[in-house]
C-alpha atoms as a PDB file:
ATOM      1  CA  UNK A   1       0.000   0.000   0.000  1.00  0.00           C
ATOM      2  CA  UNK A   2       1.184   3.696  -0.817  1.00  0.00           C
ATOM      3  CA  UNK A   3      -0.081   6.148   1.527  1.00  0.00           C
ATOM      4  CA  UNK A   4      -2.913   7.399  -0.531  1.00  0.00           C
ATOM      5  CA  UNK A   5      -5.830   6.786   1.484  1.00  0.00           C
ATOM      6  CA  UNK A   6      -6.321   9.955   3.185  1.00  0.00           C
ATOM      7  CA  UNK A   7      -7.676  11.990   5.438  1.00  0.00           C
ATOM      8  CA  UNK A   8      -9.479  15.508   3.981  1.00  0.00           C
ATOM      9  CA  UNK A   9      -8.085  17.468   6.920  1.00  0.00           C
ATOM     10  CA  UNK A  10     -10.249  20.901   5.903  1.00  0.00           C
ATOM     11  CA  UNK A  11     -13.591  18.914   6.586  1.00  0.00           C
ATOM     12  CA  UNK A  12     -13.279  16.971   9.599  1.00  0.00           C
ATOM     13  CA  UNK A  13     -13.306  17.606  13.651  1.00  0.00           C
ATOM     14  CA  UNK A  14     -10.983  18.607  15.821  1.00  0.00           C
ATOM     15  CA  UNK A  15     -12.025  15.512  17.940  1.00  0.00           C
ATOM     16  CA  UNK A  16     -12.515  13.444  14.743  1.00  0.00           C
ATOM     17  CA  UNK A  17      -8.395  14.206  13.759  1.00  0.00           C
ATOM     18  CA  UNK A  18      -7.038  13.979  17.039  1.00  0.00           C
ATOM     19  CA  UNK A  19      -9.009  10.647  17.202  1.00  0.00           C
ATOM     20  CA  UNK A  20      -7.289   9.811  13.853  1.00  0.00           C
ATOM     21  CA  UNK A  21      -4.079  10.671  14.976  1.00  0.00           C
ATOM     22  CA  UNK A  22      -4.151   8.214  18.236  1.00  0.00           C
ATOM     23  CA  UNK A  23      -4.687   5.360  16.113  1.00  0.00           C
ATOM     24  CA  UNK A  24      -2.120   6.382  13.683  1.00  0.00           C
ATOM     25  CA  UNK A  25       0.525   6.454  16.606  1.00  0.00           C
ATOM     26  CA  UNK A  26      -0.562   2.957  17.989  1.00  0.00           C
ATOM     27  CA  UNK A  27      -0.002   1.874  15.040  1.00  0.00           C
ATOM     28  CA  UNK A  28       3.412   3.261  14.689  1.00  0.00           C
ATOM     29  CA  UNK A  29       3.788   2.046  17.848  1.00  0.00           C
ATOM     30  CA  UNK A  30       2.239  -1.377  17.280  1.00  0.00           C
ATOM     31  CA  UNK A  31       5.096  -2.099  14.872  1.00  0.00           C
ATOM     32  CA  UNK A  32       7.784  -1.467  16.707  1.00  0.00           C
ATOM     33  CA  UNK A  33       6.569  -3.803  18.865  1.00  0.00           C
ATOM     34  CA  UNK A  34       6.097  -6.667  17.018  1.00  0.00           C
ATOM     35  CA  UNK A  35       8.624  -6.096  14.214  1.00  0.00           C
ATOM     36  CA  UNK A  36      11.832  -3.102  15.140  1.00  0.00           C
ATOM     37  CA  UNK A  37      11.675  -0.312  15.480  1.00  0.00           C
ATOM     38  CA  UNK A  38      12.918   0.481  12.045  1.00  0.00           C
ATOM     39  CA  UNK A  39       9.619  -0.453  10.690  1.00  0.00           C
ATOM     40  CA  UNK A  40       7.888   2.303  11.988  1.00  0.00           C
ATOM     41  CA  UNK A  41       9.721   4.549   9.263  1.00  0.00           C
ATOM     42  CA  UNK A  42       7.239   2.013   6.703  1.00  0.00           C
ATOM     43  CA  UNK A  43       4.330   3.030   8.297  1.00  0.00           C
ATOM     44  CA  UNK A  44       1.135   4.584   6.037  1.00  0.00           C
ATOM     45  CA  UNK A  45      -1.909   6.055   5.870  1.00  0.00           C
ATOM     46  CA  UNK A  46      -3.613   3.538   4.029  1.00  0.00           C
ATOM     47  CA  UNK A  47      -3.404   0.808   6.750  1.00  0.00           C
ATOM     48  CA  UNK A  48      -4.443   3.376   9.136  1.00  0.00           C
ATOM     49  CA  UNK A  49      -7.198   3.520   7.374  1.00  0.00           C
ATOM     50  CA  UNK A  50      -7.544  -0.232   7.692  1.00  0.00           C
ATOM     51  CA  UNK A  51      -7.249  -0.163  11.464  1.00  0.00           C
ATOM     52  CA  UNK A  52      -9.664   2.178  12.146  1.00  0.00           C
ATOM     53  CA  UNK A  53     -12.384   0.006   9.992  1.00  0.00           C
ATOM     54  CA  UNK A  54     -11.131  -3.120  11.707  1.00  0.00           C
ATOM     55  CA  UNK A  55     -11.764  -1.077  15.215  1.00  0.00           C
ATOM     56  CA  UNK A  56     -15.357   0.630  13.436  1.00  0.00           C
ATOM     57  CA  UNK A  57     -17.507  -2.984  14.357  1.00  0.00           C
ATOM     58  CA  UNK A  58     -15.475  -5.220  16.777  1.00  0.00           C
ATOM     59  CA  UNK A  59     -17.100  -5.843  19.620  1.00  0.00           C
ATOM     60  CA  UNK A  60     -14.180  -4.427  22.152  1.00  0.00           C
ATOM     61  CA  UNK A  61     -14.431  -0.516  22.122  1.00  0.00           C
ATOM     62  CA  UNK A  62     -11.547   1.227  22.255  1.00  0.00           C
ATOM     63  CA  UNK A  63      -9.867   3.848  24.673  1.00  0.00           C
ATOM     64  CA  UNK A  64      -7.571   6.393  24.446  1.00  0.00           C
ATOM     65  CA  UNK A  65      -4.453   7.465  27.404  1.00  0.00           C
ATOM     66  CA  UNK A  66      -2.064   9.584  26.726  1.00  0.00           C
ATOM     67  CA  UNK A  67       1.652   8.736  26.401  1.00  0.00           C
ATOM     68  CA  UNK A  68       5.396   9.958  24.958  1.00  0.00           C
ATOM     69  CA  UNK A  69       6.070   9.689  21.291  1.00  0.00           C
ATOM     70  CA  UNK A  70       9.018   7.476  21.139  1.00  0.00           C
ATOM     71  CA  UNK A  71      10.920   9.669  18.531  1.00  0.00           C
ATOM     72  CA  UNK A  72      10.591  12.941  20.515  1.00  0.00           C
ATOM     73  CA  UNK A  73      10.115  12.283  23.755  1.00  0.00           C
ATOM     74  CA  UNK A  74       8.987  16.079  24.129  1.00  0.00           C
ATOM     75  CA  UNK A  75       5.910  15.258  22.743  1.00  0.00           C
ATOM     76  CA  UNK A  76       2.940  13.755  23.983  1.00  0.00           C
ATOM     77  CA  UNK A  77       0.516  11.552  22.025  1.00  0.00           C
ATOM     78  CA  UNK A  78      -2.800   9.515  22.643  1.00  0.00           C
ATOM     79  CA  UNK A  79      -2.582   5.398  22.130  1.00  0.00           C
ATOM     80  CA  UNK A  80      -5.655   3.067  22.119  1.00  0.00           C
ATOM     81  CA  UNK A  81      -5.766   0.937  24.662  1.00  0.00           C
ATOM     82  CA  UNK A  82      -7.116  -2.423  23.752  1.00  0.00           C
ATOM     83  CA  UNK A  83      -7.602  -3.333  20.120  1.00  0.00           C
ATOM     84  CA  UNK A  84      -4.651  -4.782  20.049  1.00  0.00           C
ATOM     85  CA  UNK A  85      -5.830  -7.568  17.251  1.00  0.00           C
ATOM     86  CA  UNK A  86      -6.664  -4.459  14.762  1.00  0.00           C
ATOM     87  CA  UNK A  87      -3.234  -2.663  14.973  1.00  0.00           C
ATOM     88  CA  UNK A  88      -1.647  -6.262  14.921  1.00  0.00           C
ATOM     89  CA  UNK A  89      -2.997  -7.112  12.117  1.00  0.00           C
ATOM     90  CA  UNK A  90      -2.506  -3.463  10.137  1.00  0.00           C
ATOM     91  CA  UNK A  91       1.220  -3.832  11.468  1.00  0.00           C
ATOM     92  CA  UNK A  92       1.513  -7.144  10.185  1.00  0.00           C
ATOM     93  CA  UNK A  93       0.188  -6.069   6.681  1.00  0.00           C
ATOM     94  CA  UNK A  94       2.301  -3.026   6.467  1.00  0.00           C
ATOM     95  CA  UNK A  95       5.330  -5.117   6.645  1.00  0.00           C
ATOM     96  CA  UNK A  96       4.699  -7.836   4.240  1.00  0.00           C
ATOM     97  CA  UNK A  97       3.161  -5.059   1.479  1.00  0.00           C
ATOM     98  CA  UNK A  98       6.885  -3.227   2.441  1.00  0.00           C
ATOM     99  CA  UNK A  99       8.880  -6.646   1.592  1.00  0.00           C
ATOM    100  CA  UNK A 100       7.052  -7.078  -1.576  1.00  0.00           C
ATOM    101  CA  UNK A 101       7.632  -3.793  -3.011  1.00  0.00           C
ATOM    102  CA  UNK A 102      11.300  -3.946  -2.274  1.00  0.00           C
ATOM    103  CA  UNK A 103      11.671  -6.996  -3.793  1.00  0.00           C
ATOM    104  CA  UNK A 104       9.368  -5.166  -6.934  1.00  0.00           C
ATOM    105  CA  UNK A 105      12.189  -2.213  -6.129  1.00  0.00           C
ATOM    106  CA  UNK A 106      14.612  -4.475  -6.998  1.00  0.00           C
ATOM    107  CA  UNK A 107      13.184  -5.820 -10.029  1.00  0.00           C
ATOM    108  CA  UNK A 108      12.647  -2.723 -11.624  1.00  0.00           C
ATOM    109  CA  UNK A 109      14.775  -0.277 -10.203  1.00  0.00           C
ATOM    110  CA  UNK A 110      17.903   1.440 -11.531  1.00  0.00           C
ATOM    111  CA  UNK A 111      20.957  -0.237 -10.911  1.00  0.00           C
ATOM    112  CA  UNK A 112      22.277   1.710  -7.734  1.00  0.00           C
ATOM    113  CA  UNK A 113      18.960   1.132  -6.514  1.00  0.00           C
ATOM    114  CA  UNK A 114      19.330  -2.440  -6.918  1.00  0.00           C
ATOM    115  CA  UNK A 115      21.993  -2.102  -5.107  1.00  0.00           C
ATOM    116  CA  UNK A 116      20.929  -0.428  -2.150  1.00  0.00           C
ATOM    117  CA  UNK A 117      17.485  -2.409  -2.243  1.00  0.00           C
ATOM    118  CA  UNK A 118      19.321  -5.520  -2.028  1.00  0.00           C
ATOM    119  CA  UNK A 119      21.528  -5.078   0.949  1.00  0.00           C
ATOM    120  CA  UNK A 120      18.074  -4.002   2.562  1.00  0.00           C
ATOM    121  CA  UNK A 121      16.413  -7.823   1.960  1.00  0.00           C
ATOM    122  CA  UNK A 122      17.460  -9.442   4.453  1.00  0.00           C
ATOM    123  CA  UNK A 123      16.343  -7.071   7.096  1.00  0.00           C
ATOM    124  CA  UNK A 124      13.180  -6.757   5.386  1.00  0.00           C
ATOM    125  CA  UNK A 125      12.727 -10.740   5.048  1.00  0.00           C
ATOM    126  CA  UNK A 126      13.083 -10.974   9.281  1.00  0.00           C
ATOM    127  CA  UNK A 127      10.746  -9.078   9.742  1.00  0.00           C
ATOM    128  CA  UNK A 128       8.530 -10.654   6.857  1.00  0.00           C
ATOM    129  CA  UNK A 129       9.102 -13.882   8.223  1.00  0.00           C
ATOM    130  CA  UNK A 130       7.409 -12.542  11.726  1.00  0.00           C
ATOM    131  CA  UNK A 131       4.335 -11.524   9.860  1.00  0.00           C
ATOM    132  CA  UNK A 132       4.362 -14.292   8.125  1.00  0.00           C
ATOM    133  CA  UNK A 133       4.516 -16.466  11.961  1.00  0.00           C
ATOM    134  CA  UNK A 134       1.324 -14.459  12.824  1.00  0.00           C
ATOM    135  CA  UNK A 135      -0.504 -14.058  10.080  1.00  0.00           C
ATOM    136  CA  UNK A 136       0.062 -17.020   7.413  1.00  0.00           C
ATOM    137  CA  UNK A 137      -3.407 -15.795   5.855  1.00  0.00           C
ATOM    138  CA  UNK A 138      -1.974 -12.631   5.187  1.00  0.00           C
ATOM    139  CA  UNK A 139       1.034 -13.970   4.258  1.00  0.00           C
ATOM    140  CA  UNK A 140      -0.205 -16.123   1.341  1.00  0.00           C
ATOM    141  CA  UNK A 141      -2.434 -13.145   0.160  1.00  0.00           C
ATOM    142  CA  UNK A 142       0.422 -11.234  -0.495  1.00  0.00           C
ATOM    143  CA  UNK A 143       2.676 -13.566  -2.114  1.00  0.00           C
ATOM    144  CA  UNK A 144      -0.534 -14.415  -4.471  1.00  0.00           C
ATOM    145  CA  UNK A 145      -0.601 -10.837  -5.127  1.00  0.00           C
ATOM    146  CA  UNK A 146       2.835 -10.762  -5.824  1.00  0.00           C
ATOM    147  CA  UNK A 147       3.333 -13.935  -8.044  1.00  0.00           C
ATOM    148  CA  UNK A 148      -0.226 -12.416 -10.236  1.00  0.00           C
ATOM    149  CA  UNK A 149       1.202  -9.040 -10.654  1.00  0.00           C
ATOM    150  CA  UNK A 150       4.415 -10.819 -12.257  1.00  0.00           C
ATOM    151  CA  UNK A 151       2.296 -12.829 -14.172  1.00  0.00           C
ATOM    152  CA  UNK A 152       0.651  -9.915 -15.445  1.00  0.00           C
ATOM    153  CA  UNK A 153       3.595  -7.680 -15.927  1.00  0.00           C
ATOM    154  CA  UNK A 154       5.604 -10.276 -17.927  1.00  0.00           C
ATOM    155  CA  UNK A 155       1.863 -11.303 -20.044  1.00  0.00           C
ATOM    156  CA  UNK A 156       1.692  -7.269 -20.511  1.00  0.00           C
ATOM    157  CA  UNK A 157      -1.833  -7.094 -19.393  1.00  0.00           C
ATOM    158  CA  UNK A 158      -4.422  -4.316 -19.726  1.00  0.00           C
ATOM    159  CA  UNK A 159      -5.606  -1.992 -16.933  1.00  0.00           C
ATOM    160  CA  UNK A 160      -7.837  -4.074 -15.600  1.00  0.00           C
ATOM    161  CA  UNK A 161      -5.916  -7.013 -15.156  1.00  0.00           C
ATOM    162  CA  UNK A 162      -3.012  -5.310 -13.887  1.00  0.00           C
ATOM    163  CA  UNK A 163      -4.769  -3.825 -10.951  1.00  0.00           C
ATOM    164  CA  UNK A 164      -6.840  -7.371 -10.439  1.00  0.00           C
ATOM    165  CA  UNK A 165      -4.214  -8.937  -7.760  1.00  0.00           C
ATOM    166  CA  UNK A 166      -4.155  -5.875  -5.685  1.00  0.00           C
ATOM    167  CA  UNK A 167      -7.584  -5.690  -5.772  1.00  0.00           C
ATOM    168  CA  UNK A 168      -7.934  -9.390  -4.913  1.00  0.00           C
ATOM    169  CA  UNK A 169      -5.547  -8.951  -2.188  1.00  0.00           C
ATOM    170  CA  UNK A 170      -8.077  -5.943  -0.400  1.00  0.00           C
ATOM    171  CA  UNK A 171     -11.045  -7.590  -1.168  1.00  0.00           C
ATOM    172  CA  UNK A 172      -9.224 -10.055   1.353  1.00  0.00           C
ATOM    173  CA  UNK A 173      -8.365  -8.469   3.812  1.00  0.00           C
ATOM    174  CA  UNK A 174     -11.375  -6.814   3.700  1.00  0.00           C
ATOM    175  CA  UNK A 175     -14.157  -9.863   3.665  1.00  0.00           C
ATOM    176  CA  UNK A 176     -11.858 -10.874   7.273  1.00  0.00           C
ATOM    177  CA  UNK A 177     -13.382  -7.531   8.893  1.00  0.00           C
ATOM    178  CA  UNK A 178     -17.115  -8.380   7.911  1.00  0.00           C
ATOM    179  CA  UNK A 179     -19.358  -8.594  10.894  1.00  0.00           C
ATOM    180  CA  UNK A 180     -21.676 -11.158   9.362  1.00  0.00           C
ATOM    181  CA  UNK A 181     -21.750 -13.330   6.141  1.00  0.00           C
ATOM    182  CA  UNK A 182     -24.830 -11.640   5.285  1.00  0.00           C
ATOM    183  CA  UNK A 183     -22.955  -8.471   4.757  1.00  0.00           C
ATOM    184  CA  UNK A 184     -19.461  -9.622   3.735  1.00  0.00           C
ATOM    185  CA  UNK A 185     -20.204  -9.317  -0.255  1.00  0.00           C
ATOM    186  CA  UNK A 186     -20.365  -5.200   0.411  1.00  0.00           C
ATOM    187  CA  UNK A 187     -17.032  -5.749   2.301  1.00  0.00           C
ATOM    188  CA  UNK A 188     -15.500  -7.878   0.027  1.00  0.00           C
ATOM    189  CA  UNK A 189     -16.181  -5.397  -3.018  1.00  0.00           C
ATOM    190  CA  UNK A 190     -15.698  -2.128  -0.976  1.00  0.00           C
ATOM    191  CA  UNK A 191     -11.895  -3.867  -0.719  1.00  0.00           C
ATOM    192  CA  UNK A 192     -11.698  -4.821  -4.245  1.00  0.00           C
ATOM    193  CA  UNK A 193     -12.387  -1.357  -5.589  1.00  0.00           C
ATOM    194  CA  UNK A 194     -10.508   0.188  -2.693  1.00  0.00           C
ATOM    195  CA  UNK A 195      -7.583  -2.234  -3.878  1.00  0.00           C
ATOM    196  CA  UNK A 196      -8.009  -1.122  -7.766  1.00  0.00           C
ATOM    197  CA  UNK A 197      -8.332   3.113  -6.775  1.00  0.00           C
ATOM    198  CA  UNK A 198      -4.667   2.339  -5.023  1.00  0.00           C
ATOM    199  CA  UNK A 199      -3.207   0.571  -7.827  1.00  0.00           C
ATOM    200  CA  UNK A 200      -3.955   2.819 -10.191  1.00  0.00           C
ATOM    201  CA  UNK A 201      -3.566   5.515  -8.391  1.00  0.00           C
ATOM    202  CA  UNK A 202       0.167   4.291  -8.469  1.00  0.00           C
ATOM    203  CA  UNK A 203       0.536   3.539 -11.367  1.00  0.00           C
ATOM    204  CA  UNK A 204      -0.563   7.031 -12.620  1.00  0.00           C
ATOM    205  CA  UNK A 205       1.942   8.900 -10.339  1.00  0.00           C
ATOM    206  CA  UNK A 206       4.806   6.755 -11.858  1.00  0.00           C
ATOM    207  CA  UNK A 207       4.354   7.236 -15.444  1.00  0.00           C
ATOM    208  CA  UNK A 208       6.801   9.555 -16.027  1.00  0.00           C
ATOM    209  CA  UNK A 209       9.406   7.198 -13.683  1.00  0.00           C
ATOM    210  CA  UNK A 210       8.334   4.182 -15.708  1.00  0.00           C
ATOM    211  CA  UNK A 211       9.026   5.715 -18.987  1.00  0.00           C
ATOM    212  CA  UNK A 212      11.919   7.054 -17.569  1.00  0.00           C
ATOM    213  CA  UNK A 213      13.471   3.293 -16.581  1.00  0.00           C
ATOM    214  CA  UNK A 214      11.094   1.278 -19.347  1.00  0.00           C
ATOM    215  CA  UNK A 215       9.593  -0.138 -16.544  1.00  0.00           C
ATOM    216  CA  UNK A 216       5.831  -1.642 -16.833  1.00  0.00           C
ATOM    217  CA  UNK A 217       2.799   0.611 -16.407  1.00  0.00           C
ATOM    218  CA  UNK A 218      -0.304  -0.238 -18.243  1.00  0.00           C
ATOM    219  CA  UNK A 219      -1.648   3.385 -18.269  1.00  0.00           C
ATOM    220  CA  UNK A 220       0.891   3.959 -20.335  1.00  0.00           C
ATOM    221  CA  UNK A 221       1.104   0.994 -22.321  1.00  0.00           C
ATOM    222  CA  UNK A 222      -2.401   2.351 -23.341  1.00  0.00           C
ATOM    223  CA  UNK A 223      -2.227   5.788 -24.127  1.00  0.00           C
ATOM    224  CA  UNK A 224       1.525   6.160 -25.076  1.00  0.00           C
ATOM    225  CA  UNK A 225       1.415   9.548 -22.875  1.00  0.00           C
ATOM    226  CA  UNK A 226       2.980  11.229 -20.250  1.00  0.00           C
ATOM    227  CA  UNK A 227       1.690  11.381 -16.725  1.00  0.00           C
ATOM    228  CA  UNK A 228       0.451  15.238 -17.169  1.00  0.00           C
ATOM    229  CA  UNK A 229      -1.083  13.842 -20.842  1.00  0.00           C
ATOM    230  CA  UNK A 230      -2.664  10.745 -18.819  1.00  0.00           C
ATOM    231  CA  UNK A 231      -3.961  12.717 -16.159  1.00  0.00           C
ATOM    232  CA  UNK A 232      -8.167  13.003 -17.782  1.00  0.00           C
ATOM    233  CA  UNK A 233      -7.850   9.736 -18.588  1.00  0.00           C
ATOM    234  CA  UNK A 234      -6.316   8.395 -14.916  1.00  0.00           C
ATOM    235  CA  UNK A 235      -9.099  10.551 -13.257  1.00  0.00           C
ATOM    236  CA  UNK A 236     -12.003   8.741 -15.343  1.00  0.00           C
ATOM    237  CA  UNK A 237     -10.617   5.465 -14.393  1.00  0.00           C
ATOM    238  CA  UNK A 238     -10.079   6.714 -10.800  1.00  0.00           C
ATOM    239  CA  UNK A 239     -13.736   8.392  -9.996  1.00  0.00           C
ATOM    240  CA  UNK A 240     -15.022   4.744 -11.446  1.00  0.00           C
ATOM    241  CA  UNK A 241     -13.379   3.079  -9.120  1.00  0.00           C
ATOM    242  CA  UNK A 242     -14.099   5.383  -5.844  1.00  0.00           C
ATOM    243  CA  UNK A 243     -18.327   5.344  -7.393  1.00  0.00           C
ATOM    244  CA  UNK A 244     -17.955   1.789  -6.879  1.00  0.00           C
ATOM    245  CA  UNK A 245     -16.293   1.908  -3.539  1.00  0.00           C
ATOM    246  CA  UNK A 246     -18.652   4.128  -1.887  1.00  0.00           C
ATOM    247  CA  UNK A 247     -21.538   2.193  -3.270  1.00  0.00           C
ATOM    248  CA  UNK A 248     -20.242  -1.209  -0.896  1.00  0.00           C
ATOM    249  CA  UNK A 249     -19.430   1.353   1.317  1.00  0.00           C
ATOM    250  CA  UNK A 250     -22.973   3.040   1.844  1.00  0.00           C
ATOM    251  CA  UNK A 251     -24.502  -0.668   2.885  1.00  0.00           C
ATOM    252  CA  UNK A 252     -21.893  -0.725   5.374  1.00  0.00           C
ATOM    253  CA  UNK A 253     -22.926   0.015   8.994  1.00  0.00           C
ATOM    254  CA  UNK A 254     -19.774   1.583  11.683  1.00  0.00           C
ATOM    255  CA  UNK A 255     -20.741   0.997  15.332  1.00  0.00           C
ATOM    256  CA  UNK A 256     -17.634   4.385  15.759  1.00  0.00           C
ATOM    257  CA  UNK A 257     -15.769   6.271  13.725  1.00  0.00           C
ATOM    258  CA  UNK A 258     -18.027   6.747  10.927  1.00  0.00           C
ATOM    259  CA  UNK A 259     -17.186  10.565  10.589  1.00  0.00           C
ATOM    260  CA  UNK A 260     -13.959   9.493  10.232  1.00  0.00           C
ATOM    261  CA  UNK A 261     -14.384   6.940   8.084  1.00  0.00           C
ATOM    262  CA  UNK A 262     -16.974   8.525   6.063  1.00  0.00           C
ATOM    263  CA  UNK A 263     -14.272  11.867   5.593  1.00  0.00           C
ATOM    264  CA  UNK A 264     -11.686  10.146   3.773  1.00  0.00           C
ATOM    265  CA  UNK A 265     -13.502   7.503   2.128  1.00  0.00           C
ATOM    266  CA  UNK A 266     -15.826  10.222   0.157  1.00  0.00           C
ATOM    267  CA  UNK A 267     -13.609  13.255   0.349  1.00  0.00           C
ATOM    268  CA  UNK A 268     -10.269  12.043   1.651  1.00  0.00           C
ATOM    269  CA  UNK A 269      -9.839   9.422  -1.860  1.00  0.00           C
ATOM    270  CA  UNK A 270     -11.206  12.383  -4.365  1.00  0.00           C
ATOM    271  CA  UNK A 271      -9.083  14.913  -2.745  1.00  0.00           C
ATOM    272  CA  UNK A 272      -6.226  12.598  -2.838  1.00  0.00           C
ATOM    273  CA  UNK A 273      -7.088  11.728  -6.618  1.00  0.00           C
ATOM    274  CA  UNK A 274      -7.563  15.099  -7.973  1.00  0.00           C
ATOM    275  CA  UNK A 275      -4.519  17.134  -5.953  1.00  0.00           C
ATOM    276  CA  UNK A 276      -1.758  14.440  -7.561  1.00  0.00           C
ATOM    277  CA  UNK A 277      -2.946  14.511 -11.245  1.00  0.00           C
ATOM    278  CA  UNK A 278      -3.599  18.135 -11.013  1.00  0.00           C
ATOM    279  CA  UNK A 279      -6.823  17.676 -12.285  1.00  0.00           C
ATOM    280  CA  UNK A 280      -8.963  20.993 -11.808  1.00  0.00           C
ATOM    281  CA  UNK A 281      -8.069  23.880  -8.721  1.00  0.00           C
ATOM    282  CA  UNK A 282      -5.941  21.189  -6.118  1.00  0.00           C
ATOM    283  CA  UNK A 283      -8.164  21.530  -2.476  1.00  0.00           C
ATOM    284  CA  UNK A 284      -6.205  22.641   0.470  1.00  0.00           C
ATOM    285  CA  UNK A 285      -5.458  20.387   3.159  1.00  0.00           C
ATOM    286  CA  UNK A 286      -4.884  22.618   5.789  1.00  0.00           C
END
């Protein structure tokens, strides 16, 4: 995952961020727990994001105390207490979606990247190979992801099937957070399309790097166009994507943190979309 999935800072609460905020420094603090505390330097918004839907149903609800930021000391943060299994799992997907792209890093990159990407595996695979102790589910889902983007990299595949193994990968994790099987088809394709807006959303802010290094990007493999040439084209395929999202997402119900939720999943995604291809006047943040 890439970081994409957003807050849209201008529209939500004081209480709402600061909320926000506590779960985003459990989670940093979550990793360094259970992996180094090196990892917490891989840590995104997207599986934020992922935490605080794991957190929205279960039936544990969590608290917040107040505690030191372990990189300045001088600073004081809110942690959840309790939800432990949430953060664990966020942590545990963080890492393994890390090792994968480094080893993807390696693949593609240019050769003093290779380098440097190289001498970084093993450190990467220790702390895989703890994910992959606690979560073998999650484990499996990403190498599947992993061997099927290959697949469709080397086969040159379309859009669509380029983005499929990501998407496959959310609608995953995803269909594990339903609260009943009744209502697990709405999770399974909010993740799906959630997975497809991310990989695309990539894979349009590295056109002009993958032309660069002749490295695969099926928007491009398309249109034959820049990244600033792509960019009507990347939002139509984008605003698809998030229209099918927020239609899972509507039949959704969020015992807490539904203003949160609801602020980045329709604002936070378009905001995200529209400020990094420049499409239209970009919407502040601040």
């Amino acid at each position: 995952m890439f970081g994409y999935v957003t807050t849209y800072k201008a529209e939500l609460k004081v209480k709402d961020y600061e909320t926000y905020k506590a779960v985003y420094c459990s989670l940093c603090k979550q990793l360094g727990k259970d992996y180094s505390v090196f990892t917490r330097f891989l840590l995104n918004y997207d599986c934020t994001f992922l935490a605080l839907f794991a957190m929205a149903n279960q039936t544990e609800c969590p608290t917040f105390k107040k505690g030191r930021c372990r990189f300045n000391p001088c600073k004081a943060c809110n942690y959840c207490k309790g939800s432990t299994s949430a953060l664990s799992r966020s942590a545990a997907l963080i890492v393994l979606m890390s090792y994968y792209k480094l080893i993807d890093n390696i693949r593609d990159g240019s050769f003093f990247k290779k380098i440097g990407f190289t001498i970084l595996r093993p450190i990467f695979a220790l702390w895989k190979n703890k994910a992959k102790k606690k979560y073998p589910e999650y484990f499996k889902a990403c190498e599947k992801m992993y061997t099927e983007q290959i697949k469709a990299e080397e086969g040159n595949a379309g859009i669509d099937e380029s983005a499929e193994p990501t998407a496959k990968l959310l609608e995953f994790v995803f269909s594990q957070l339903a609260y009943s099987d009744k209502i697990r088809p709405a999770f399974e394709q909010f993740g799906y399309h959630l997975g497809k807006w991310i990989y695309l959303m990539d894979a349009a802010c590295d056109i002009d790097e993958d032309i660069k290094h002749k490295s695969f990007n099926p928007i491009y493999n398309k249109l034959g166009a820049s990244r600033s040439e792509s960019a009507e084209f990347a939002d139509a395929l984008l605003s698809h994507s998030v229209y099918l999202l927020t239609s899972a997402y509507a039949l959704i119900d969020k015992k807490r943190f539904a203003d949160i939720l609801d602020n980045i999943v329709l604002l936070g995604l378009t905001k995200k979309q529209k400020e990094l291809l420049r499409i239209g006047k970009e919407i502040p943040n601040e």
